[in-house]
Protein backbone atom coordinates (compact mmCIF):
# COMPACT_ATOMS: atom_id res chain seq x y z
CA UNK A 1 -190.33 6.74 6.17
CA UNK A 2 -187.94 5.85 8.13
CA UNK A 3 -186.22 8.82 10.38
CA UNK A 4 -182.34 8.77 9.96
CA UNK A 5 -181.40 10.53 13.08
CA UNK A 6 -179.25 8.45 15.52
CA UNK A 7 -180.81 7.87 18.51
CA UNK A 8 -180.50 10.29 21.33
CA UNK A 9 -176.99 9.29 24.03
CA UNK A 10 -179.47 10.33 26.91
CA UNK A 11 -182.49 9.87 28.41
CA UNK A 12 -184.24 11.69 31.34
CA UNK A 13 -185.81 9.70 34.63
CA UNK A 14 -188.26 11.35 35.68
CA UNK A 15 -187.85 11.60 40.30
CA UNK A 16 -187.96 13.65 42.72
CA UNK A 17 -185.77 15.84 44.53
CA UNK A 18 -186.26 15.77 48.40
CA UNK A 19 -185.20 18.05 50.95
CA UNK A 20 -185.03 17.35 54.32
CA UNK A 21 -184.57 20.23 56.59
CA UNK A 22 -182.18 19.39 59.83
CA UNK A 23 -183.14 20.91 63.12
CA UNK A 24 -181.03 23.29 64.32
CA UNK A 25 -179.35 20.66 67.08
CA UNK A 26 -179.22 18.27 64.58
CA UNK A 27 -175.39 18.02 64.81
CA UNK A 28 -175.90 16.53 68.40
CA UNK A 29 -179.51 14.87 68.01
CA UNK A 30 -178.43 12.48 64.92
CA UNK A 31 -175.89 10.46 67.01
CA UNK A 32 -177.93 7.80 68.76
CA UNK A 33 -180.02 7.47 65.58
CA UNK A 34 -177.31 7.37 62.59
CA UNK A 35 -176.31 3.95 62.01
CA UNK A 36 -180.27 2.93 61.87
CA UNK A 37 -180.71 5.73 59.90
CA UNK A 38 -178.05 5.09 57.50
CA UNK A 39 -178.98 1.57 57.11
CA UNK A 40 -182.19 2.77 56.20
CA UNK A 41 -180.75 4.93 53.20
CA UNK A 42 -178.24 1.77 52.11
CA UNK A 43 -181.28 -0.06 51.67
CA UNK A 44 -183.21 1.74 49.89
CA UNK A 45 -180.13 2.42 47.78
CA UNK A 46 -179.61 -1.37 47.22
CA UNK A 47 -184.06 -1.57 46.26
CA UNK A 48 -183.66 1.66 44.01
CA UNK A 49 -185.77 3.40 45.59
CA UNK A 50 -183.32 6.04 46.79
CA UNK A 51 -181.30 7.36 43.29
CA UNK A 52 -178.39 9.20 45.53
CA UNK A 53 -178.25 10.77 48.88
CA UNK A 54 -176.40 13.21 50.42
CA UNK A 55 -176.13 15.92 53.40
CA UNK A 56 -174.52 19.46 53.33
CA UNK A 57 -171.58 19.55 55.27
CA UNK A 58 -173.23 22.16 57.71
CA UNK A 59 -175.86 20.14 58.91
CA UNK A 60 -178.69 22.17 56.87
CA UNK A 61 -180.50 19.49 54.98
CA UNK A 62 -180.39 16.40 53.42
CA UNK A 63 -180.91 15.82 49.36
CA UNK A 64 -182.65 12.52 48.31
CA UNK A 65 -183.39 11.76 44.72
CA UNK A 66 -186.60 9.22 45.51
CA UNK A 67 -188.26 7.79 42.49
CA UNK A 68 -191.93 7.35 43.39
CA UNK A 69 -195.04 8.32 41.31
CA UNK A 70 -195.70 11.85 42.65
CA UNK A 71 -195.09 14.36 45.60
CA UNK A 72 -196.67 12.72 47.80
CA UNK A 73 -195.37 9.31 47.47
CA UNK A 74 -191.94 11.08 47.55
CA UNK A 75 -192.00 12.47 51.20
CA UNK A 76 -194.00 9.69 52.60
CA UNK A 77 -191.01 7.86 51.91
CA UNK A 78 -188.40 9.95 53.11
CA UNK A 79 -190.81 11.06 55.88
CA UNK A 80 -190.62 7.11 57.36
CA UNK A 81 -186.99 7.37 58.36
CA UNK A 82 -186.06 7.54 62.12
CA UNK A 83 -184.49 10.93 61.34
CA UNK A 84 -187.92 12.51 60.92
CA UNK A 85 -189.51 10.50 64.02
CA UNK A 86 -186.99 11.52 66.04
CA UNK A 87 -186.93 15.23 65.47
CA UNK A 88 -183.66 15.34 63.25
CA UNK A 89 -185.19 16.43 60.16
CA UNK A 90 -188.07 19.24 60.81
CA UNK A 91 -189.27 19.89 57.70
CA UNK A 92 -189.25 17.89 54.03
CA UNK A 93 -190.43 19.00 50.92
CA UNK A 94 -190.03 17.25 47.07
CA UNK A 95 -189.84 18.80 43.78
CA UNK A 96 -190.27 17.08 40.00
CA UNK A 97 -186.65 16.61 39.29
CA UNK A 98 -185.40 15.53 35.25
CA UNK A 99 -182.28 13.36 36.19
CA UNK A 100 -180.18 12.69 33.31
CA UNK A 101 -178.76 9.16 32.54
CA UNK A 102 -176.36 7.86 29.29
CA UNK A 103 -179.08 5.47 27.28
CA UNK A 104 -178.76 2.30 27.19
């Protein structure tokens, strides 16, 4: 039989939300290191690796939506960005996020 309900006008990626924890000079310790890091994020924008990124406007943290195939694979990502090298970001942590996108 053949099921007569339209298809669904969504579908849900599954990623993962990343949080990146700033240090608490982070204001100040970011500015040699921004433009690299930044170029980082563009480019893993442009590859899709990176869904959106963002930082509050306090300097707290950072919010990446990283599609990778768990947890782990998540922050070893974000974890490789000069940011976290350098002492900018002190802490990151991911959770299983359902991000919602119009079907095709």
């Amino acid at each position: 039989m053949i099921d007569p309900s339209p298809a669904p006008a969504y579908a849900i990626e599954p990623v993962w939300f990343v949080e990146a924890t700033y240090a608490p000079d982070a204001a100040e310790t970011r500015t040699p290191f921004r433009a690299e890091h930044l170029a980082g994020v563009v480019g893993r924008l442009q590859a899709g690796i990176y869904v959106d990124v963002g930082a509050f406007a306090d300097v707290s943290a950072s919010i990446i939506l990283v599609r990778a195939a768990d947890a782990a694979e998540a922050i070893a990502i974000v974890s490789d960005d000069i940011y976290m090298h350098n002492g900018v970001w002190v802490e990151v942590r991911a959770r299983a996020f359902g991000r919602v996108t119009a079907a095709d």
